[in-house]
Protein backbone atom coordinates (compact mmCIF):
# COMPACT_ATOMS: atom_id res chain seq x y z
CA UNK A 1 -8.11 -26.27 -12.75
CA UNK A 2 -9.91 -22.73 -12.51
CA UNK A 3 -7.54 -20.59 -11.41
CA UNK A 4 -7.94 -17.38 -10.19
CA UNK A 5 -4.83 -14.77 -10.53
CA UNK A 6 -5.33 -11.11 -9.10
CA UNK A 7 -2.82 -8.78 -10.71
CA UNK A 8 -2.54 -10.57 -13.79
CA UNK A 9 -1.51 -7.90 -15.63
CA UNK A 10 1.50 -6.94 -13.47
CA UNK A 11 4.20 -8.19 -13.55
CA UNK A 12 4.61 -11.57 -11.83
CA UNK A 13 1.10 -12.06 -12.19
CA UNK A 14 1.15 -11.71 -15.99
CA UNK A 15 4.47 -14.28 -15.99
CA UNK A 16 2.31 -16.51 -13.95
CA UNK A 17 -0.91 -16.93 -16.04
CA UNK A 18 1.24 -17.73 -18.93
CA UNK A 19 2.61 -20.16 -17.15
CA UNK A 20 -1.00 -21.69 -15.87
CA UNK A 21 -2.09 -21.43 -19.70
CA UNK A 22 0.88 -23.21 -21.07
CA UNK A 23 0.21 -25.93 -18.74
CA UNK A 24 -3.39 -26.18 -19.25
CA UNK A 25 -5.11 -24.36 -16.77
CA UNK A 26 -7.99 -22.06 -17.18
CA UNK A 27 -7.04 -18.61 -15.58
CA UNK A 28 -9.21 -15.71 -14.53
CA UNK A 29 -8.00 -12.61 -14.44
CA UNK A 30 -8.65 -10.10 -12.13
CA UNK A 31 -6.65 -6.35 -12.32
CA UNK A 32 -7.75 -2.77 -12.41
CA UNK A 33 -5.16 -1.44 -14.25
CA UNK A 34 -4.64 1.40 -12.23
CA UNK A 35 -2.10 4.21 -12.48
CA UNK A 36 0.70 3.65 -10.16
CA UNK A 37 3.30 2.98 -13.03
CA UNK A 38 2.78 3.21 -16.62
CA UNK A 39 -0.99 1.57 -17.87
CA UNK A 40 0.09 1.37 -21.11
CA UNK A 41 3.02 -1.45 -19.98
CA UNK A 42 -0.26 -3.47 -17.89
CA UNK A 43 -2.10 -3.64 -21.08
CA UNK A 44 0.22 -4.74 -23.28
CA UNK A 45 0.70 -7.71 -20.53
CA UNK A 46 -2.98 -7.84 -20.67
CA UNK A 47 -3.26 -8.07 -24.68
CA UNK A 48 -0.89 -10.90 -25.01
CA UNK A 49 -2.98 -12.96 -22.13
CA UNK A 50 -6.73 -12.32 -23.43
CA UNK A 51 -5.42 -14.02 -27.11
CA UNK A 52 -4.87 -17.36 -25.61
CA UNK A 53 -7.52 -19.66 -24.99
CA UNK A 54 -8.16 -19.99 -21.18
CA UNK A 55 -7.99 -16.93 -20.05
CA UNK A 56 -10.71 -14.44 -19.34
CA UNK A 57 -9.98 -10.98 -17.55
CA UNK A 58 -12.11 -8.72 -14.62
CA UNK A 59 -11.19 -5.45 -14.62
CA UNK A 60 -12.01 -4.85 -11.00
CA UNK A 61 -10.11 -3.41 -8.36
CA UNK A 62 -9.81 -5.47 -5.00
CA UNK A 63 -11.43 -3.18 -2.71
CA UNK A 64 -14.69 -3.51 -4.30
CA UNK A 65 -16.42 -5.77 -2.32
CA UNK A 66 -19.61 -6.41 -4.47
CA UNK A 67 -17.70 -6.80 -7.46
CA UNK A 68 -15.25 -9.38 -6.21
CA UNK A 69 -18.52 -11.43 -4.12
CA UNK A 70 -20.00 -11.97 -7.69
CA UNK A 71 -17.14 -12.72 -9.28
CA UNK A 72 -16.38 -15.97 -6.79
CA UNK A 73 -20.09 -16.42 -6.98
CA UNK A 74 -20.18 -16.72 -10.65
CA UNK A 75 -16.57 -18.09 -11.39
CA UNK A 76 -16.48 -20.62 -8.23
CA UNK A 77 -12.22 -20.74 -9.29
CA UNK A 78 -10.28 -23.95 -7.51
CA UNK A 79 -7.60 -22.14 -6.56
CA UNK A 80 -6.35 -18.57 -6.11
CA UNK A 81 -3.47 -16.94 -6.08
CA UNK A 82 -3.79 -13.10 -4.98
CA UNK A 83 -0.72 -10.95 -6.48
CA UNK A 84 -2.93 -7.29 -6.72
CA UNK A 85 -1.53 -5.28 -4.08
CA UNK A 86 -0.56 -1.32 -3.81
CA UNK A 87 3.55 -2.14 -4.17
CA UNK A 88 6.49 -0.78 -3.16
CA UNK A 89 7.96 0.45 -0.28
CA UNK A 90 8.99 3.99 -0.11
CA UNK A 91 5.67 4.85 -1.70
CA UNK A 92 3.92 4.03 1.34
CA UNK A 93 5.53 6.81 3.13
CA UNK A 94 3.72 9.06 0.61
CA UNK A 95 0.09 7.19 -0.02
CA UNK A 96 -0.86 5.17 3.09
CA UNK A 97 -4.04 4.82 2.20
CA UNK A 98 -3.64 3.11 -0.53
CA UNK A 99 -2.02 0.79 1.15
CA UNK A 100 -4.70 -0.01 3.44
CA UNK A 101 -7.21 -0.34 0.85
CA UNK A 102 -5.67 -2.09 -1.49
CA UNK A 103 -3.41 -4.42 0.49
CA UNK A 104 -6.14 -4.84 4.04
CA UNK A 105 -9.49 -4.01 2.51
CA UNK A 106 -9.39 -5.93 -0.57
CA UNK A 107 -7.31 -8.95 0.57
CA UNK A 108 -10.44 -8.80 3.09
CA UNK A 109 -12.40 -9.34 0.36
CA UNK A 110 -10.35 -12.34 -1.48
CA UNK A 111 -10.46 -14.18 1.86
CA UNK A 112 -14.37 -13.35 2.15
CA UNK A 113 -14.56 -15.07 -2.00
CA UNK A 114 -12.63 -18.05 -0.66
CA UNK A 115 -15.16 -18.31 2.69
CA UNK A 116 -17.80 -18.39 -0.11
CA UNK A 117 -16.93 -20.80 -2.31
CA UNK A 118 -14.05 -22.89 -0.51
CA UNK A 119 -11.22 -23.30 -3.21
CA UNK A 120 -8.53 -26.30 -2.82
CA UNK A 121 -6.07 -23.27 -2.06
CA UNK A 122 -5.34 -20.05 -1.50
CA UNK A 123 -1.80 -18.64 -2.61
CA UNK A 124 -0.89 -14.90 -1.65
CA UNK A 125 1.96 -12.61 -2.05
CA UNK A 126 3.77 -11.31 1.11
CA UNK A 127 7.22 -9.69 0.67
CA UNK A 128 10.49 -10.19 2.81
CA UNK A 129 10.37 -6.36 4.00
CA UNK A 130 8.12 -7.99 6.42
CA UNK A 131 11.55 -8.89 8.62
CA UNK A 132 11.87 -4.94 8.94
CA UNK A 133 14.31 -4.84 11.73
CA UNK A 134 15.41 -7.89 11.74
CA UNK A 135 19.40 -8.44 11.73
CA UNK A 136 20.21 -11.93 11.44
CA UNK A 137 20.83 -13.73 8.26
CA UNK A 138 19.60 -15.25 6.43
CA UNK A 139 16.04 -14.29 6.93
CA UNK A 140 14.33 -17.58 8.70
CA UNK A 141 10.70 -18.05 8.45
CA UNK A 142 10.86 -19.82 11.82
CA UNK A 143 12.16 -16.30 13.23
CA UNK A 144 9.49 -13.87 14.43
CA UNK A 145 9.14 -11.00 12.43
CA UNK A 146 6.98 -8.36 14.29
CA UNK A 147 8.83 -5.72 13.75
CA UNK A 148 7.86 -4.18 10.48
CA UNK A 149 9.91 -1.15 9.16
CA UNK A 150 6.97 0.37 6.79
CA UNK A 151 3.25 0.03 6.19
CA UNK A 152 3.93 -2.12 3.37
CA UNK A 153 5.47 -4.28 5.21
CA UNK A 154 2.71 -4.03 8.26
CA UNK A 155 -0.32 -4.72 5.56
CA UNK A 156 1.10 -7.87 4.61
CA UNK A 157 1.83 -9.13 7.95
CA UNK A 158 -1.95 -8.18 8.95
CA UNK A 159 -2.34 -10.69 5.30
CA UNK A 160 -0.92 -13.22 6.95
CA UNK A 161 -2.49 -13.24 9.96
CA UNK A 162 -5.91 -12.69 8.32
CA UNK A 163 -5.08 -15.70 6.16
CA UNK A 164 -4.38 -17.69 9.69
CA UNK A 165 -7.32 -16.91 11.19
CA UNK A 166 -10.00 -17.78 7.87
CA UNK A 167 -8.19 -20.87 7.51
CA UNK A 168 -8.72 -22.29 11.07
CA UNK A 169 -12.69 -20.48 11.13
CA UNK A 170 -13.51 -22.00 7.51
CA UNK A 171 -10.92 -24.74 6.67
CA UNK A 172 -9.52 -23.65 3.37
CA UNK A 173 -5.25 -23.89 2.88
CA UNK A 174 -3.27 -20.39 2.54
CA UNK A 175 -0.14 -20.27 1.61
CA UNK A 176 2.04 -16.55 2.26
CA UNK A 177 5.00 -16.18 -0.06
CA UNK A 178 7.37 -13.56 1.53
CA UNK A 179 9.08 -12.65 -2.09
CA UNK A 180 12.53 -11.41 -2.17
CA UNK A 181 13.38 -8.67 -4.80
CA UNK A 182 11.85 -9.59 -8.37
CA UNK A 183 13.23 -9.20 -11.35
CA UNK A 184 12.79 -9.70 -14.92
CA UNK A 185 11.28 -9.03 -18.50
CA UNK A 186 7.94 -7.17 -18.35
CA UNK A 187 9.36 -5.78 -14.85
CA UNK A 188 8.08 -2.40 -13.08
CA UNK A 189 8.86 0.75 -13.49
CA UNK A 190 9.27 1.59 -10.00
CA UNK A 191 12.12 -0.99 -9.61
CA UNK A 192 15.54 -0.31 -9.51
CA UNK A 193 16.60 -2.02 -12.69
CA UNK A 194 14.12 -0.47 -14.62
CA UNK A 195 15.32 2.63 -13.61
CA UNK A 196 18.54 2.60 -13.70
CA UNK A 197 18.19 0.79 -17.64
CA UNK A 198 16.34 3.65 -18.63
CA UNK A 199 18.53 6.35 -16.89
CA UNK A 200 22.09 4.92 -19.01
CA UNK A 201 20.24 4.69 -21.78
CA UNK A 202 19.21 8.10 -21.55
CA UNK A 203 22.90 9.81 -20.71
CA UNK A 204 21.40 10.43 -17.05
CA UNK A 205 23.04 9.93 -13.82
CA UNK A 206 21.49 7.19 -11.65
CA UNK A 207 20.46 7.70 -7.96
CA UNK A 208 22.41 5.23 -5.93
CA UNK A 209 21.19 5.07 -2.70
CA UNK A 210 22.84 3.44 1.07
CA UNK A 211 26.16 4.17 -1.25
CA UNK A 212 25.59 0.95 -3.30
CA UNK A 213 26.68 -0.86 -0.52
CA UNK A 214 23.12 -2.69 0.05
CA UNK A 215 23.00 -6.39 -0.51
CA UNK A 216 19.60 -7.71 -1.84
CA UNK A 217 18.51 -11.35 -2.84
CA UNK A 218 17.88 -10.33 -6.43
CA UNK A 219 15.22 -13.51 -7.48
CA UNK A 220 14.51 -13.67 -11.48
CA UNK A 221 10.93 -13.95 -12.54
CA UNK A 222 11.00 -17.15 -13.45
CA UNK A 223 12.16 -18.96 -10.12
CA UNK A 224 9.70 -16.47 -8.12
CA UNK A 225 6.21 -18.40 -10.43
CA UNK A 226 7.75 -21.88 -10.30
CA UNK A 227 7.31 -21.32 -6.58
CA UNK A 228 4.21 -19.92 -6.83
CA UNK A 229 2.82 -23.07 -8.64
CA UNK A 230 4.15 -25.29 -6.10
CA UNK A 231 2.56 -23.49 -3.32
CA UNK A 232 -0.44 -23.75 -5.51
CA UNK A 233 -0.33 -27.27 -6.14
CA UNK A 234 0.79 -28.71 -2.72
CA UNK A 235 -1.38 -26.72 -0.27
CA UNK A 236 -0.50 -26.23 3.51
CA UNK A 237 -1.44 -29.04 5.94
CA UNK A 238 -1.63 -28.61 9.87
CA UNK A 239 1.00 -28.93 11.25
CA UNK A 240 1.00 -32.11 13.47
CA UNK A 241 4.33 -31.01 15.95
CA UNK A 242 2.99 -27.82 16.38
CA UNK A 243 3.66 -26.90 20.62
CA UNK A 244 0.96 -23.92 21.72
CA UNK A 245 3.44 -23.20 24.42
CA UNK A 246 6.07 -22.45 22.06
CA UNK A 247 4.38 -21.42 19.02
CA UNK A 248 6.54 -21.88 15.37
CA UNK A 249 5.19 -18.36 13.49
CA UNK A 250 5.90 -20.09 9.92
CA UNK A 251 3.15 -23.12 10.62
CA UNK A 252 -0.37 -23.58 12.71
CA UNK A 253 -1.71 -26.64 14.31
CA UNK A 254 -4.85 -25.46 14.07
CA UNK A 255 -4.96 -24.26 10.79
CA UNK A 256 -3.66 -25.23 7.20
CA UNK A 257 -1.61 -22.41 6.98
CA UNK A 258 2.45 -21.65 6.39
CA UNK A 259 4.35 -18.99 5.17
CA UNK A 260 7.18 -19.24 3.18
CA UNK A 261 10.48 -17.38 1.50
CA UNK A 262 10.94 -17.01 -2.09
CA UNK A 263 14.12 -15.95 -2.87
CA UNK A 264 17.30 -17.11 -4.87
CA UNK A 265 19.08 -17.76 -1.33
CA UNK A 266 22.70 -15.45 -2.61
CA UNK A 267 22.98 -11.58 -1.72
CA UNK A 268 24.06 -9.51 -3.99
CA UNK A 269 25.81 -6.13 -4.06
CA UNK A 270 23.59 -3.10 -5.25
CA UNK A 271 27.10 -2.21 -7.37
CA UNK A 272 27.63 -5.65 -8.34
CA UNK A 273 24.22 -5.38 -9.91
CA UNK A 274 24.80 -1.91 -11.48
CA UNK A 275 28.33 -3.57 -12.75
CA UNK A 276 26.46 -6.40 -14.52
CA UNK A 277 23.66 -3.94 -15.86
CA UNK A 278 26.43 -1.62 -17.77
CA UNK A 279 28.04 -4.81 -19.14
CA UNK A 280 24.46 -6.09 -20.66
CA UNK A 281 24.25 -2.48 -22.08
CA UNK A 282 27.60 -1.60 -23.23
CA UNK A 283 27.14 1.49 -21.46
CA UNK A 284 28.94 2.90 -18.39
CA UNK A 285 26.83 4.89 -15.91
CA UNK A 286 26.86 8.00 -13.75
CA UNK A 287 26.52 7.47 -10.71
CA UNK A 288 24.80 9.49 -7.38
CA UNK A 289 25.86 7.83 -4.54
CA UNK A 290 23.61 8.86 -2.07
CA UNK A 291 22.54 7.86 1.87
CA UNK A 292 19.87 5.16 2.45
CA UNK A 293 16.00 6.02 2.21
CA UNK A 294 13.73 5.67 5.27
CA UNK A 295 12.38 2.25 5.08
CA UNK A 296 15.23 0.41 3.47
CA UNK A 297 17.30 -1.97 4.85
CA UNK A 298 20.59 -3.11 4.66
CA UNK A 299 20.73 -6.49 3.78
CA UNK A 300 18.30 -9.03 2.72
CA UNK A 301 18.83 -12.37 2.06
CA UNK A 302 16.02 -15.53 2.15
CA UNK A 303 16.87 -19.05 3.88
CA UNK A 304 14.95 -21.11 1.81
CA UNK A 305 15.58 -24.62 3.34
CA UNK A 306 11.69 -24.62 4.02
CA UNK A 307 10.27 -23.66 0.74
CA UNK A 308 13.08 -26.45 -0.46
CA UNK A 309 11.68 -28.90 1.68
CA UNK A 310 7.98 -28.17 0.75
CA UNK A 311 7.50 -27.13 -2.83
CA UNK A 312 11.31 -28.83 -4.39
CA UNK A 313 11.80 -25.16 -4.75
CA UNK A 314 14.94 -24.56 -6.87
CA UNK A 315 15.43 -21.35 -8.35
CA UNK A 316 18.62 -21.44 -11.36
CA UNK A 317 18.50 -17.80 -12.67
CA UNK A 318 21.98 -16.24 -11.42
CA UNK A 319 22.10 -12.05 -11.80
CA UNK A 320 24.46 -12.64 -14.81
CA UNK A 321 21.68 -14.21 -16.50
CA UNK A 322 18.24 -12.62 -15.45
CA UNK A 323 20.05 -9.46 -15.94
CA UNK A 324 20.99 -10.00 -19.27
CA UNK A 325 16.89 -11.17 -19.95
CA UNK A 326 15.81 -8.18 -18.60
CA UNK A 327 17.83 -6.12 -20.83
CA UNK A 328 16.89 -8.01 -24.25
CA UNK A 329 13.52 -7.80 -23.26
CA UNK A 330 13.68 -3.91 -22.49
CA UNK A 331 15.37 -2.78 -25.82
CA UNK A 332 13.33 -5.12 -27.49
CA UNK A 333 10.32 -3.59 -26.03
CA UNK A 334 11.20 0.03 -26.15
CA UNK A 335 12.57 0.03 -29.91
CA UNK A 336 16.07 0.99 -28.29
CA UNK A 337 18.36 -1.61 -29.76
């Protein structure tokens, strides 16, 4: 298969493509390599992808709409999965417009490629902040979420409704992912672990914010692309059962179009996670402690029965472990051992 991966120099895309390569497939690369964290970290992803056979790489940023026409038009990719998107929550209280063009403009364009050229499937990335104000646990994809809590979160609940309506107007599958706190080897710099890595290693304090009390489902890497590729490789059907007079927001029956979680189904203490971090390192931190952020939540945690059902979705990376990866890889990395 063709496969086209946008943001496959970041950092879930860039663990994905590998694992399309490994298995075969022929991946095309789309990602600008913007600015937002460190460039230097996306093409260092980028160098170890473009020496394996398969892969070929567009440096093009999603919002260009002429750019990403011809590249469908010349490429004519199978499937897609779409991972480029401006990230990250609290910096959409700062940049909202990148959000918009990044996240509404140029997924726009990705479902305007797949109009073109009609792949076997479309794959995108939502995130679980799309639950926002939601309080009951576990998060349930059956359980409206319309009550975003950011305009992250809003742009990629306008994705999945855009995805819902191209796939009942022009009949291609589209499969939403609503991810649950990634982690991993090659991770962000924006993320909390990377952060507070670099901060103990350094001798300086780390900012702990809603007094480290937050629970997150903390999902490694690796479990987050083996559910990618099973989205990817059983697309969404109609849903037969589906009653228009009481409408189920995770399926369509008039479209071939779901949305699922992705998460490791456990919360997980934000000081639990600091507690396993310092015993990777060796190294005991200082801590902040400070209030919650505008536009966090409390708790998150994914039910996952669906994506079970769907994809045999299994993820096997506990925090002890990924953790523990993470770490290896950053000192590795960074010369720091």
């Amino acid at each position: 298969m063709a496969i086209l991966v946008t943001g496959s120099a970041g950092f879930i895309g860039f663990h994905l493509s590998q694992r399309l390569l490994a298995r075969g497939d022929e991946v095309i690369g789309v990602d600008d390599l913007n600015a937002y964290y460190d460039p230097a970290l996306k093409a260092a992803r980028l160098d170890i992808l473009e020496k394996q056979p398969g892969y070929r790489h567009a440096r093009l940023n999603l919002a260009d709409r002429d750019g990403m026409a011809a590249l469908f038009a010349e490429t004519r990719p199978t499937g897609v999965v779409n991972l480029a998107a401006q990230a990250g929550v609290r910096y959409s209280l700062e940049k909202p417009e990148a959000y918009v063009d990044s996240n509404v403009v140029g997924f726009l364009n990705i479902l305007e490629g797949c109009r073109a050229v009609q792949p076997a499937n479309l794959v995108y990335a939502s995130t679980s902040s799309v639950y926002g104000a939601n309080g009951k646990l576990p998060f349930n994809v059956h359980d409206h979420a319309v009550h975003p809590i950011t305009l992250y979160a809003a742009t990629k609940l306008a994705n999945e409704a855009m995805a819902h309506s191209y796939s009942h107007l022009f009949g291609f599958p589209s499969t939403g992912l609503r991810f649950f706190t990634v982690y991993g080897p090659w991770g962000r710099p924006d993320m909390a672990l990377f952060k507070f890595t670099d901060a103990i290693l350094s001798g300086r304090p780390i900012d702990v914010f809603g007094q480290g009390k937050m629970q997150r489902d903390f999902t490694y890497v690796d479990d987050i692309v083996s559910g990618v590729i099973g989205a990817l490789d059983r697309p969404a059907q109609v849903n037969p059962t589906w009653d228009p007079q009481s409408p189920d927001p995770a399926t369509s029956g008039v479209a071939a179009w779901r949305v699922l979680n992705i998460g490791n189904s456990q919360r997980v203490e934000l000081m639990r996670y600091i507690e396993v971090l310092q015993e990777k390192l060796g190294r005991k931190a200082e801590l902040n402690l400070l209030p919650m952020q505008p536009g966090d939540v409390a708790r998150t945690e994914a039910d996952i029965a669906e994506t079970r059902a769907a994809l045999d979705y299994a993820p096997t990376t506990p925090v002890e472990v990924g953790v523990g990866r993470f770490v290896d890889w950053y000192l590795d990395y960074y010369g720091r051992r």
